[in-house]
PDB file of N, CA and C in Angstrom:
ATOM      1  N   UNK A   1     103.482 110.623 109.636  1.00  0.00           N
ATOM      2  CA  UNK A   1     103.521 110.879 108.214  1.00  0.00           C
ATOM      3  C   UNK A   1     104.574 111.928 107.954  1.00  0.00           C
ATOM      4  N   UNK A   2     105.329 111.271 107.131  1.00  0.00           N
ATOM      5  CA  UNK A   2     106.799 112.500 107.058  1.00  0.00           C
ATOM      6  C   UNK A   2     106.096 113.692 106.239  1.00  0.00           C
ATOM      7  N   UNK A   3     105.509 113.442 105.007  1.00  0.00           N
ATOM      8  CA  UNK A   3     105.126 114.671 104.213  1.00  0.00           C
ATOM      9  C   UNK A   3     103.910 114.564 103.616  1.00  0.00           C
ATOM     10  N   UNK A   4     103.034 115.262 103.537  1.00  0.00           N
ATOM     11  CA  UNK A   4     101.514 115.663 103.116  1.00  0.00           C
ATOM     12  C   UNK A   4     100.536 116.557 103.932  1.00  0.00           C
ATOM     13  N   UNK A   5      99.658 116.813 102.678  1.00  0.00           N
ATOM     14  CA  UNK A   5      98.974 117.884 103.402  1.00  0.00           C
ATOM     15  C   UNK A   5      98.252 117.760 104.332  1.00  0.00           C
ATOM     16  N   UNK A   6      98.626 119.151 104.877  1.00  0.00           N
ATOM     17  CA  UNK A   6      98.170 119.095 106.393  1.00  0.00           C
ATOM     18  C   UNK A   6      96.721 118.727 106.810  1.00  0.00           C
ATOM     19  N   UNK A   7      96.347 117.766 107.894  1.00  0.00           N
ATOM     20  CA  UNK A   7      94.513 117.339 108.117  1.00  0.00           C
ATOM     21  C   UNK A   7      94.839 115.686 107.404  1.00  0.00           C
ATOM     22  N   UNK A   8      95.978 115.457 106.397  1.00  0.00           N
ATOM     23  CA  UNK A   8      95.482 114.277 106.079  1.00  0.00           C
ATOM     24  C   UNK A   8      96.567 113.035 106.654  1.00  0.00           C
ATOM     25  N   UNK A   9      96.986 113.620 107.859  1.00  0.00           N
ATOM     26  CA  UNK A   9      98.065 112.704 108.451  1.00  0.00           C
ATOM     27  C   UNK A   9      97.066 111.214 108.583  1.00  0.00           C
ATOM     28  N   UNK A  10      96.182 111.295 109.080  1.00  0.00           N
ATOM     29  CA  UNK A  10      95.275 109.892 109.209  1.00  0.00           C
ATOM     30  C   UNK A  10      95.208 109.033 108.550  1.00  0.00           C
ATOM     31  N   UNK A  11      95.445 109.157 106.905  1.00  0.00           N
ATOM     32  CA  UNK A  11      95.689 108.342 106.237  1.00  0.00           C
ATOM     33  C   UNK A  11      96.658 107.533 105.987  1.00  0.00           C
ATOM     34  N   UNK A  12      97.767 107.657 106.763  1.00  0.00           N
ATOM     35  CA  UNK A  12      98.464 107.111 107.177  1.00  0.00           C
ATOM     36  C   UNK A  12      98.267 105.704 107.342  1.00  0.00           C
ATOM     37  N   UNK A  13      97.333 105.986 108.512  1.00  0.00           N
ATOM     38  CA  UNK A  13      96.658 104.133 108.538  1.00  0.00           C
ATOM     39  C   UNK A  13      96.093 103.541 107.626  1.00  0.00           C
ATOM     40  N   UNK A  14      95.331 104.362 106.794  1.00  0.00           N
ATOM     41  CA  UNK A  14      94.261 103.394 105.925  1.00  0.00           C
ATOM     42  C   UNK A  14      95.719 102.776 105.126  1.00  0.00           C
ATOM     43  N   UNK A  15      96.864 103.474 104.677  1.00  0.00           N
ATOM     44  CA  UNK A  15      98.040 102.974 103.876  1.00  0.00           C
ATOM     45  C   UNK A  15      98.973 101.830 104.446  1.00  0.00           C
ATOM     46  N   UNK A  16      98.820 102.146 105.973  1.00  0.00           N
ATOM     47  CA  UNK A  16      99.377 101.120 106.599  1.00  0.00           C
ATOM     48  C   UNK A  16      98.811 100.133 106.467  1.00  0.00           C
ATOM     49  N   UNK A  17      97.338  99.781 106.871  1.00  0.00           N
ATOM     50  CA  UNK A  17      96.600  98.818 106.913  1.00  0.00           C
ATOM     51  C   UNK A  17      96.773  97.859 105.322  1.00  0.00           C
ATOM     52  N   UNK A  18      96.463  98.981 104.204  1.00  0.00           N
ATOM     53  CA  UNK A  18      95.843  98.557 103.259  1.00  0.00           C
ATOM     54  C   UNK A  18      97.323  97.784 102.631  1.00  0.00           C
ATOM     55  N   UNK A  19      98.974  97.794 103.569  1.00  0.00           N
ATOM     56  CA  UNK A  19     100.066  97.481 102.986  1.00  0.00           C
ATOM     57  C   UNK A  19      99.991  95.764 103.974  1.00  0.00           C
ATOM     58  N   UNK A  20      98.923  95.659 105.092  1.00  0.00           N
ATOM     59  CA  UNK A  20      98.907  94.342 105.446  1.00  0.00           C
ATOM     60  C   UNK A  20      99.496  94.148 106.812  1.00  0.00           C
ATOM     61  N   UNK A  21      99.657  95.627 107.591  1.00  0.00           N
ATOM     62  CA  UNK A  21      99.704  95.508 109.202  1.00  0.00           C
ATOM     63  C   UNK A  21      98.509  96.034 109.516  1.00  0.00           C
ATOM     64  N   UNK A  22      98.440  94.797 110.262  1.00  0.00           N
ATOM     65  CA  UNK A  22      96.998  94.692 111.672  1.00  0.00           C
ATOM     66  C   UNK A  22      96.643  96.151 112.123  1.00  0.00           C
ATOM     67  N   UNK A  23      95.377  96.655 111.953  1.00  0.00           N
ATOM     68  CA  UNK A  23      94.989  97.806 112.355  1.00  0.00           C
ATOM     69  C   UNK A  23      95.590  98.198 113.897  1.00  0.00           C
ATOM     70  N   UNK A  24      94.968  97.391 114.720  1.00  0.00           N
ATOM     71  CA  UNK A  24      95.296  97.779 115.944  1.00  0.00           C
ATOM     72  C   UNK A  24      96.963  97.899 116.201  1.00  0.00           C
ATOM     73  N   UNK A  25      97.836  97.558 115.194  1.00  0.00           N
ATOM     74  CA  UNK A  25      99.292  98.181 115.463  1.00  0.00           C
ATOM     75  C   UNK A  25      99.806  99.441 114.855  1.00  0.00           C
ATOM     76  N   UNK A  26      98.965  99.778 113.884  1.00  0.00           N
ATOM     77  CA  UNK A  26      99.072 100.966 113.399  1.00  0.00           C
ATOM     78  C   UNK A  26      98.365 101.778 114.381  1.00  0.00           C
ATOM     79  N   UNK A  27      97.552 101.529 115.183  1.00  0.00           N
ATOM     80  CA  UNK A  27      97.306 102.410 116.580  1.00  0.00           C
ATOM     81  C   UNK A  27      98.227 102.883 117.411  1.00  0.00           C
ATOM     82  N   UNK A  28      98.819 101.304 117.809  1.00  0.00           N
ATOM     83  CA  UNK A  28     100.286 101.407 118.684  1.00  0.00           C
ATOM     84  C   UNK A  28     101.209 102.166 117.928  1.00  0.00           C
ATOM     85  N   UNK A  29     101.166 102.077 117.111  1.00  0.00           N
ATOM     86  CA  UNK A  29     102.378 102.917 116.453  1.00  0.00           C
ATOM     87  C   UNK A  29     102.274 104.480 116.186  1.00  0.00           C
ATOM     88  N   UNK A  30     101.026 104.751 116.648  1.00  0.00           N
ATOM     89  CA  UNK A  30     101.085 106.212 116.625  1.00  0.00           C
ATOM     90  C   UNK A  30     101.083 106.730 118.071  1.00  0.00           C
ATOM     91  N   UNK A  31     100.571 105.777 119.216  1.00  0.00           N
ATOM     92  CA  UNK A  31     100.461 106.037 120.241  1.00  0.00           C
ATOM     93  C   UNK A  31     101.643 105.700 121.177  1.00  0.00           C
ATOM     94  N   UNK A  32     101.240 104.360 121.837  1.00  0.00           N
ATOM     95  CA  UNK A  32     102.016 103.684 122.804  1.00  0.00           C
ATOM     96  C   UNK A  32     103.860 103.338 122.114  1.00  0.00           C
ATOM     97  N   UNK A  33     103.810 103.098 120.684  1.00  0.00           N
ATOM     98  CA  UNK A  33     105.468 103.201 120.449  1.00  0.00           C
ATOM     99  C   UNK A  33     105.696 104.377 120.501  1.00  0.00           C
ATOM    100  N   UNK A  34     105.305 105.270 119.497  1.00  0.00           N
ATOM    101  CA  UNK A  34     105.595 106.645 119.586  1.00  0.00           C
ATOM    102  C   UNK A  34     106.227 107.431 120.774  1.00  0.00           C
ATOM    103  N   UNK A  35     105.774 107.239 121.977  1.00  0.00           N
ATOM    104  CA  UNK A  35     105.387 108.008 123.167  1.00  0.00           C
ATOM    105  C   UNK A  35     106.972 107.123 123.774  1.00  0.00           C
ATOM    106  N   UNK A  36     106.860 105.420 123.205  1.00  0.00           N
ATOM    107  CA  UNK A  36     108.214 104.704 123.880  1.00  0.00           C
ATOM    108  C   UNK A  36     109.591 105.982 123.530  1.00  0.00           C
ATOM    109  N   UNK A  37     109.317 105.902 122.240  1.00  0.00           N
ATOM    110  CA  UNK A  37     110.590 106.375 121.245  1.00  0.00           C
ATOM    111  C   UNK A  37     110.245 107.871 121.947  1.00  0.00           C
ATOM    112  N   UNK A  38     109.816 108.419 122.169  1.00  0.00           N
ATOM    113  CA  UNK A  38     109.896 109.968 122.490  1.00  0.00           C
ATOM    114  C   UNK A  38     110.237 109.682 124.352  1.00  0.00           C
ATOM    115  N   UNK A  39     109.889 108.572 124.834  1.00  0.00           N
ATOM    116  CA  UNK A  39     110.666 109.015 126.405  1.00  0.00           C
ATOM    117  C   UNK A  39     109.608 109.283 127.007  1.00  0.00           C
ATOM    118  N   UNK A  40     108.397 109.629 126.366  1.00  0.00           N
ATOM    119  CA  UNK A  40     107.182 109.455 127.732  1.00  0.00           C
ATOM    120  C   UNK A  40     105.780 108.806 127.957  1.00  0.00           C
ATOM    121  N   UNK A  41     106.626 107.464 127.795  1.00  0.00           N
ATOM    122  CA  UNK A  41     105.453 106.006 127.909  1.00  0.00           C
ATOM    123  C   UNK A  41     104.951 106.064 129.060  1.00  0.00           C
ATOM    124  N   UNK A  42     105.327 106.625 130.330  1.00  0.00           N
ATOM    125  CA  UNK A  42     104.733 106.766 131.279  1.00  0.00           C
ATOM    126  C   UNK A  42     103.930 107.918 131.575  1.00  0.00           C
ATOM    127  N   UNK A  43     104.096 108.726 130.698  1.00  0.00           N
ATOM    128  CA  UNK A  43     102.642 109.682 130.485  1.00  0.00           C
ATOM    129  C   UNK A  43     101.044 109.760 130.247  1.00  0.00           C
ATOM    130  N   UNK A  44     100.807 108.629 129.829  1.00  0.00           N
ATOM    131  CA  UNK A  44     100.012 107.987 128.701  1.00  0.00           C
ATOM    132  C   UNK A  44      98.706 107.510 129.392  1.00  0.00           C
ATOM    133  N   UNK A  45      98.626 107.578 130.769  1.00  0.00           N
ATOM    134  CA  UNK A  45      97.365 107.380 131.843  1.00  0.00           C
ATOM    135  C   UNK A  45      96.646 108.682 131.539  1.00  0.00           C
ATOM    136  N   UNK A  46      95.068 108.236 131.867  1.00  0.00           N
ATOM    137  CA  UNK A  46      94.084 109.434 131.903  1.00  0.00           C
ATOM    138  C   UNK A  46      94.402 109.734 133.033  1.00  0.00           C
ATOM    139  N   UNK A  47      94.603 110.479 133.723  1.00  0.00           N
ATOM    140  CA  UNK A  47      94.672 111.129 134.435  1.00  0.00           C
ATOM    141  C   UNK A  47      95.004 112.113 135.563  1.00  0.00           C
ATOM    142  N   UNK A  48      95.265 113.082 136.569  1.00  0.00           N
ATOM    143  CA  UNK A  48      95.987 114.087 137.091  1.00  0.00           C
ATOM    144  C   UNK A  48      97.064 113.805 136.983  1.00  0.00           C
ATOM    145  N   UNK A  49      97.762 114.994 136.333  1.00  0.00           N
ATOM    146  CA  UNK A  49      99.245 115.153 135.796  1.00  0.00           C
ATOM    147  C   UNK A  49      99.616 114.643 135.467  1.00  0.00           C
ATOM    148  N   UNK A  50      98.790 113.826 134.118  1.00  0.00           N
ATOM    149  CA  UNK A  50      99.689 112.800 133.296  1.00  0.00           C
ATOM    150  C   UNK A  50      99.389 114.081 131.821  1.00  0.00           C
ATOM    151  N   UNK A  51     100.193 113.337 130.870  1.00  0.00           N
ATOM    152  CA  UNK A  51     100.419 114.168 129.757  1.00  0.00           C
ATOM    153  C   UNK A  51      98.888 113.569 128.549  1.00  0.00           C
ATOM    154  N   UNK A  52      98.381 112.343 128.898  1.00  0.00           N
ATOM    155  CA  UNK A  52      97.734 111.724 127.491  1.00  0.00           C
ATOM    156  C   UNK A  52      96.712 112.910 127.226  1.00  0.00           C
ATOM    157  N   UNK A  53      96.852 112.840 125.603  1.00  0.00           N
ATOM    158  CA  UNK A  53      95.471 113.931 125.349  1.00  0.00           C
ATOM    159  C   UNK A  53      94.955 112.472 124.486  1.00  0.00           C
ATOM    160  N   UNK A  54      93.141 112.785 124.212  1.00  0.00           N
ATOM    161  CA  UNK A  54      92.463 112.601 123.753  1.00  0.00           C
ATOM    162  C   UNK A  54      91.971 112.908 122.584  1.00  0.00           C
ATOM    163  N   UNK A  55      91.405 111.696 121.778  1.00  0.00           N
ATOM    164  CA  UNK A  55      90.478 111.413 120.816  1.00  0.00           C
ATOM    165  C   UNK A  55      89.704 110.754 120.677  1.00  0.00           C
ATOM    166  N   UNK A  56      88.351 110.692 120.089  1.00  0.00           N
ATOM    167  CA  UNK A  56      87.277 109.910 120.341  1.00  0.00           C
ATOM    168  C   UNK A  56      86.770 110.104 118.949  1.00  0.00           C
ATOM    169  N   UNK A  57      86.371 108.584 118.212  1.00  0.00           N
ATOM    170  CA  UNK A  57      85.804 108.906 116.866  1.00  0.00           C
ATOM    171  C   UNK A  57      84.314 108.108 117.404  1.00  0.00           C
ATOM    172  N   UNK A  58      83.489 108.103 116.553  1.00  0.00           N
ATOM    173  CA  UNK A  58      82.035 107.382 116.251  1.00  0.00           C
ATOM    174  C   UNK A  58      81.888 106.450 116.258  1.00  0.00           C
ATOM    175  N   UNK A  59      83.091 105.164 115.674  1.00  0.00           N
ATOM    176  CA  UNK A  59      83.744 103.555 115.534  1.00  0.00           C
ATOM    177  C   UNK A  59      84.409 103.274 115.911  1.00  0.00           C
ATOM    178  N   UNK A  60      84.727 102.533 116.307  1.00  0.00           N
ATOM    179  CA  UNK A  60      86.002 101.384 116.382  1.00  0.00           C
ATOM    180  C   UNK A  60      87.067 101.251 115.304  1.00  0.00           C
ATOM    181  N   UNK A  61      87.906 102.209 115.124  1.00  0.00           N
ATOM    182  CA  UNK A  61      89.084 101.719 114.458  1.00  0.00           C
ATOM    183  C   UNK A  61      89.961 100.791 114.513  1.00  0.00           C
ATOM    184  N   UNK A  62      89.593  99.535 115.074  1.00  0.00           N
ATOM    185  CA  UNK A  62      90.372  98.351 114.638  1.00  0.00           C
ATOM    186  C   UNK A  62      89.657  97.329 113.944  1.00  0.00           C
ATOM    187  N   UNK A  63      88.097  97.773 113.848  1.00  0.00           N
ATOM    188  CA  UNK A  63      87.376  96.971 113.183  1.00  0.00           C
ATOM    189  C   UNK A  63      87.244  97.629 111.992  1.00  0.00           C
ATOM    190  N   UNK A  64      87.539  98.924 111.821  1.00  0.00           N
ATOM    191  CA  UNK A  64      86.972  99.767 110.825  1.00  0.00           C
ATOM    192  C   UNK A  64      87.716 100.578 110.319  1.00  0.00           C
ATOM    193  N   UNK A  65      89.405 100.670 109.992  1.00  0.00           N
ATOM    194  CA  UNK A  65      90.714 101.481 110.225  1.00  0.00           C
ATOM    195  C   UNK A  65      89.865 102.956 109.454  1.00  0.00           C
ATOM    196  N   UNK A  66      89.050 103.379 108.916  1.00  0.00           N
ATOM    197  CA  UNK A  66      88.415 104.292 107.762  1.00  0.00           C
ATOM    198  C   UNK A  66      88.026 105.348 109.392  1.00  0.00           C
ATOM    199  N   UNK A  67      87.712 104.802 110.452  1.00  0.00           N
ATOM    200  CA  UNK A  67      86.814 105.654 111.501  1.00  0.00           C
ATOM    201  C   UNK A  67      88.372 106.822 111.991  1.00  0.00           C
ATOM    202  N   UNK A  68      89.352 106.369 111.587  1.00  0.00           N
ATOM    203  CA  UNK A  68      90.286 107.479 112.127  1.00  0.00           C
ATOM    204  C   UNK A  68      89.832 108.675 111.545  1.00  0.00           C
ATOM    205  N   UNK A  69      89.353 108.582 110.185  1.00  0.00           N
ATOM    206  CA  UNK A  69      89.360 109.841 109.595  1.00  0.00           C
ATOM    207  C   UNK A  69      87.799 110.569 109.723  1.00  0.00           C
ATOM    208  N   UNK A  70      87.339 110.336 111.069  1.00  0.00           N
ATOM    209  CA  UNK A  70      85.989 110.745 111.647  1.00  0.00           C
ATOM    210  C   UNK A  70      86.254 111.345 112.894  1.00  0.00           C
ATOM    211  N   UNK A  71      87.329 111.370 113.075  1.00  0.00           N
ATOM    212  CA  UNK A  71      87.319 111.849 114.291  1.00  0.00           C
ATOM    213  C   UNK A  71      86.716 113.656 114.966  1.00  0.00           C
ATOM    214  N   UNK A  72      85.557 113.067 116.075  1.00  0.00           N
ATOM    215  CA  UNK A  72      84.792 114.088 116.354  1.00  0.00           C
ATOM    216  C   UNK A  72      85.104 114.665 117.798  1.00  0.00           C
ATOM    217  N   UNK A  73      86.169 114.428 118.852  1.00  0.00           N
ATOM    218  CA  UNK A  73      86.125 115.031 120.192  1.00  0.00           C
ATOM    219  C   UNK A  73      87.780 114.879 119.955  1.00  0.00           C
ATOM    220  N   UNK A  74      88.479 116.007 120.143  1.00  0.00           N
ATOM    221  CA  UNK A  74      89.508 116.145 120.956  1.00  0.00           C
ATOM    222  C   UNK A  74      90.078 117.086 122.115  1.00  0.00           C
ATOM    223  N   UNK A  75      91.172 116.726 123.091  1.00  0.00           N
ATOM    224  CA  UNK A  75      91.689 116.903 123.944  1.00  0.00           C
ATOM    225  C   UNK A  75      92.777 117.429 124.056  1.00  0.00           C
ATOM    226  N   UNK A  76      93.536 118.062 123.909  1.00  0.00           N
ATOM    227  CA  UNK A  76      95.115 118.095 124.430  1.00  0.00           C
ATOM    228  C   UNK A  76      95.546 119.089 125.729  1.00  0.00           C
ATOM    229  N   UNK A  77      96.241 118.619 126.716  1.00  0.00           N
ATOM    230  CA  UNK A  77      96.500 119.417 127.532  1.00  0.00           C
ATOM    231  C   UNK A  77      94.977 120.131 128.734  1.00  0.00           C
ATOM    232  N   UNK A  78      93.791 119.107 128.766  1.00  0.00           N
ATOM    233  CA  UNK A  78      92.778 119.333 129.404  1.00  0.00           C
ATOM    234  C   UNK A  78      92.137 120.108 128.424  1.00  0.00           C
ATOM    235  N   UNK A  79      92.455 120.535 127.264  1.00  0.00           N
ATOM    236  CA  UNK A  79      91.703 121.865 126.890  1.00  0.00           C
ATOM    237  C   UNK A  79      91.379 121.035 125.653  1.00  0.00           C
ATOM    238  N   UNK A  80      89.702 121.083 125.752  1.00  0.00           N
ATOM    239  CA  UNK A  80      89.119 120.542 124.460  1.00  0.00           C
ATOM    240  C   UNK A  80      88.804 121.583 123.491  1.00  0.00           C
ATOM    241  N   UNK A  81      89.935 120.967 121.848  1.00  0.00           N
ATOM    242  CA  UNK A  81      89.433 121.746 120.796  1.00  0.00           C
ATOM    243  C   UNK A  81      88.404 121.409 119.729  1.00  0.00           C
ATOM    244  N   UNK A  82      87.761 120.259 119.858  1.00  0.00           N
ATOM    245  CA  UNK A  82      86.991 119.548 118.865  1.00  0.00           C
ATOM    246  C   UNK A  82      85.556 118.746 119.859  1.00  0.00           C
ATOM    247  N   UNK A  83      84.304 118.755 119.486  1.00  0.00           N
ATOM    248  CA  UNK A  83      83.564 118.147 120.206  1.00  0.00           C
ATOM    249  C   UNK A  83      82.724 117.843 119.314  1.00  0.00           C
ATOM    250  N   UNK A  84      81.809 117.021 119.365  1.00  0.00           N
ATOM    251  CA  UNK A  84      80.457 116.372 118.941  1.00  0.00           C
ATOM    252  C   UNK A  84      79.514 117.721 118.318  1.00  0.00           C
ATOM    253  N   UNK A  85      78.757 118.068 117.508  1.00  0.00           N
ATOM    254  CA  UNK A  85      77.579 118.668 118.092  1.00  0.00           C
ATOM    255  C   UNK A  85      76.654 118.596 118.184  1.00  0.00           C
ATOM    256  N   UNK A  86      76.180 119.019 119.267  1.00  0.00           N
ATOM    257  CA  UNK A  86      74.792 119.011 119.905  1.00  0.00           C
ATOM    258  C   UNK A  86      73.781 119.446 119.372  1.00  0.00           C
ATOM    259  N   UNK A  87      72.691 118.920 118.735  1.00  0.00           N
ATOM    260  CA  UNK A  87      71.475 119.591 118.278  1.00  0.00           C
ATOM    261  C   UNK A  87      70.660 118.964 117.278  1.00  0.00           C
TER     262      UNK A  87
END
């Protein structure tokens, strides 16, 4: 998202979607192209000394493009700043 306020980059998709590309490419396009065009598609494995950080929402965002903007666990760099809570 070139410009808007900050927290509401996610909507992005619901705009993408709602303009008539397939949810699950508006995924790729934040992820797996993204990462092409930046030079580190081979980063993108879970695991030791790879670069991918994490997100985890409640749904399925390709059935449901609205669950991006739920998102409850994140990751970057091993160090989790966002989690579920417990209780």
């Amino acid at each position: 998202m070139g410009v808007g306020p900050h927290g509401d980059n996610a909507r992005e998709f619901l705009y993408m979607v709602e303009a008539g590309i397939p949810a699950s490419y508006t995924l790729q396009a934040a992820t797996l192209h993204t990462a092409t065009v930046l030079g580190v598609d081979d980063q993108g494995a879970i695991e030791t000394g790879k670069r991918a950080d994490i997100i985890a929402m409640p749904g399925d965002p390709v059935a449901e493009i609205g669950n991006v903007m739920k998102v409850d666990f994140v990751m970057k760099d091993g160090t989790v700043y966002r989690q579920p809570l417990v209780g």
